[in-house]
Protein backbone atom coordinates (compact mmCIF):
# COMPACT_ATOMS: atom_id res chain seq x y z
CA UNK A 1 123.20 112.39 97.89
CA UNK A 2 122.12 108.88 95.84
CA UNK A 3 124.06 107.93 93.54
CA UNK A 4 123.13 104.78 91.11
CA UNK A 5 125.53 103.23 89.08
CA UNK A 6 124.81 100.44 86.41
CA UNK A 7 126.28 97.29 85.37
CA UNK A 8 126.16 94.25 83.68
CA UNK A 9 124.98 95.03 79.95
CA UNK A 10 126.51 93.89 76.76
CA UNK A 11 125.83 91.91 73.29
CA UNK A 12 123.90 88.67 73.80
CA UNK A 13 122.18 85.93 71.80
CA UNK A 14 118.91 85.52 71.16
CA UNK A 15 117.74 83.04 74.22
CA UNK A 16 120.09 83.96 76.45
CA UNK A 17 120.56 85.60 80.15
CA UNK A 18 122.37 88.88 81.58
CA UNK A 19 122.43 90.42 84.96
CA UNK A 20 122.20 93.65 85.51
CA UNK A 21 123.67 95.19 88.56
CA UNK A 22 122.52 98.88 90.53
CA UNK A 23 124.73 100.04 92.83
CA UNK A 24 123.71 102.11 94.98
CA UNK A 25 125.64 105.01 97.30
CA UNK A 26 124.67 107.31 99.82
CA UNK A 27 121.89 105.02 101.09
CA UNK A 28 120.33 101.54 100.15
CA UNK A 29 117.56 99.69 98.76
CA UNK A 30 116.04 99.27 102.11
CA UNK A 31 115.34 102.53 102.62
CA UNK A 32 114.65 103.12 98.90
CA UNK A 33 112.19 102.11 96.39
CA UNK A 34 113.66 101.23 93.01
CA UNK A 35 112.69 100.10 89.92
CA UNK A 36 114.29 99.23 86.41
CA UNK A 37 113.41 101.34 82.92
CA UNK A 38 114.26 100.62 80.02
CA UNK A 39 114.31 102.95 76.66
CA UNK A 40 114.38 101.57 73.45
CA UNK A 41 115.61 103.78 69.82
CA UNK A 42 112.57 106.33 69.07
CA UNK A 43 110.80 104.77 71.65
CA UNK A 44 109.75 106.65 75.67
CA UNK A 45 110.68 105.35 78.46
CA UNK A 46 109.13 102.53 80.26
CA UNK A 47 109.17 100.38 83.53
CA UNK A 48 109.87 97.09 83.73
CA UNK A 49 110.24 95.97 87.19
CA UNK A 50 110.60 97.31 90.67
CA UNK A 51 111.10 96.86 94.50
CA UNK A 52 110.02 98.45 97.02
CA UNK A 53 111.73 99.00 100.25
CA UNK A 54 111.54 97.81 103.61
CA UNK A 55 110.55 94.08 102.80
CA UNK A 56 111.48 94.59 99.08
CA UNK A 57 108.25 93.71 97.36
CA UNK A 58 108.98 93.32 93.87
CA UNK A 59 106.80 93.79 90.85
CA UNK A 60 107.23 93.17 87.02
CA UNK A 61 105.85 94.69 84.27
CA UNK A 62 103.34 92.04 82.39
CA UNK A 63 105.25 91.44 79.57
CA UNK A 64 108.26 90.23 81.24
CA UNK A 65 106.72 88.58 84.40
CA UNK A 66 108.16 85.56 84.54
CA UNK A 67 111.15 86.23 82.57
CA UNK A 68 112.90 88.92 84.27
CA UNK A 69 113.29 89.23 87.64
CA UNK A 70 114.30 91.66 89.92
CA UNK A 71 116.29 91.60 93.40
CA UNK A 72 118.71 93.37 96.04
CA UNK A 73 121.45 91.67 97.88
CA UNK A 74 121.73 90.98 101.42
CA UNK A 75 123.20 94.09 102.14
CA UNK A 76 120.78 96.35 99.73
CA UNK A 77 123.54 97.96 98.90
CA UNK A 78 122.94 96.01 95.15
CA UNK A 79 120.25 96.04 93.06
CA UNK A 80 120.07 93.26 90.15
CA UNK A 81 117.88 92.02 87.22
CA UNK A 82 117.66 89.06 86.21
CA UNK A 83 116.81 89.02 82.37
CA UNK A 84 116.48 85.58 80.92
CA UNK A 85 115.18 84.23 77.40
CA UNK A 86 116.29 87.40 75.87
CA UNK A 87 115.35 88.38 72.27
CA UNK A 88 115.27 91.17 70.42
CA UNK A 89 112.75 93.12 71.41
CA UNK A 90 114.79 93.27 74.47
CA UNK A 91 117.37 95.44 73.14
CA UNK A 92 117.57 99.11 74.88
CA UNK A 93 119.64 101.03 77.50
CA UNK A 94 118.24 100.23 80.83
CA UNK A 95 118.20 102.41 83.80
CA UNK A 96 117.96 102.15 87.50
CA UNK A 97 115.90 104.23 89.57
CA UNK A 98 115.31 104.70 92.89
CA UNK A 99 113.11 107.30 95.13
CA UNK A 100 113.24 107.98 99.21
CA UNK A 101 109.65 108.11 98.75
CA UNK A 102 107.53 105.25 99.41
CA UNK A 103 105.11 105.31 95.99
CA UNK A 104 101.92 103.48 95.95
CA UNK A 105 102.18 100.43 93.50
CA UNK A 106 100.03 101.92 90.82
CA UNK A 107 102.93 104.71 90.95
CA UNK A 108 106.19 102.93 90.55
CA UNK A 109 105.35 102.21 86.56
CA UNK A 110 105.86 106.00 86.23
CA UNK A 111 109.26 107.58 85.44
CA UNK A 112 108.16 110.93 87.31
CA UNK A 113 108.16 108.60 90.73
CA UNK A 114 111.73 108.47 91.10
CA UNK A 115 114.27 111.43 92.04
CA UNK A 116 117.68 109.42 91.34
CA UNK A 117 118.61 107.89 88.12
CA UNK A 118 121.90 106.01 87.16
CA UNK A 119 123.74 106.70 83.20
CA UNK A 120 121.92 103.48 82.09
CA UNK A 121 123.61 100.57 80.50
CA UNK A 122 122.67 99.03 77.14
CA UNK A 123 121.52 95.66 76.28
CA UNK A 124 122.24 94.14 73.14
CA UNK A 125 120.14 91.07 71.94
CA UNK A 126 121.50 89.78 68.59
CA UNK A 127 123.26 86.58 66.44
C-alpha cells in the first residue's frame, strides 16, 4: 500500500519561495509516476507539475513553467516542488499524487490518472 504524505506549506510573502516535500511509503518515485495538484477555494482541481518514473521526466503546467519546479531525491523516496516568485494567485492546498501506472504525457494533467493521493498541504501567499 502507497502512502503520500505532504510537507512544507505555510504563510509566505508575495515574491517569495517554499518547498514542498512528498514522501512517499510502500514504494518510490522510481517506480511511480507523480505529479503535484493544486485546489484553490470554489475552484476544481488542477495539475501543476509532474514526474514520471524510471528516468523522472518532469513536466510543468504552462503557467508555472519556469517558476516551479519539480524533483525527487536521490533515493526517490522524496518528492519536492520547488515554488518560487510566489503571489497570490498561488494560494491553495496542494496535493501529491502518484500512480504505479505509467500514463502517457497527455494523461498526467488529469486527476483520474493517479490511484494514491496524500491529505494535501496549504499554501498561503500574503503581506
Amino acid at each position: 500500500q502507497v502512502q503520500l504524505v505532504e510537507s512544507g506549506g505555510g504563510l509566505v510573502q508575495p515574491g517569495g519561495s517554499l518547498r514542498l516535500s512528498c514522501a512517499a511509503s510502500g514504494r518510490t518515485f522510481s517506480t511511480l509516476a507523480m505529479a503535484w495538484f493544486r485546489q484553490a477555494p470554489g475552484k476544481e482541481r488542477e495539475f501543476v507539475a509532474g514526474l514520471k518514473k524510471g528516468m523522472g521526466t518532469t513536466y510543468a503546467a504552462g503557467p508555472v513553467k519556469g517558476r516551479f519546479t519539480v524533483s525527487r531525491g536521490n533515493d526517490a523516496t522524496t518528492a519536492y516542488l520547488q515554488m518560487n516568485s510566489l503571489s497570490a494567485e498561488h494560494t491553495a492546498a496542494y496535493y501529491c499524487a502518484a500512480t504505479s501506472g505509467s500514463p502517457f504525457v497527455r494523461s498526467l494533467h488529469f486527476a483520474s490518472t493517479y490511484e494514491y493521493w496524500g491529505q494535501g498541504t496549504q499554501v498561503t501567499v500574503s503581506s
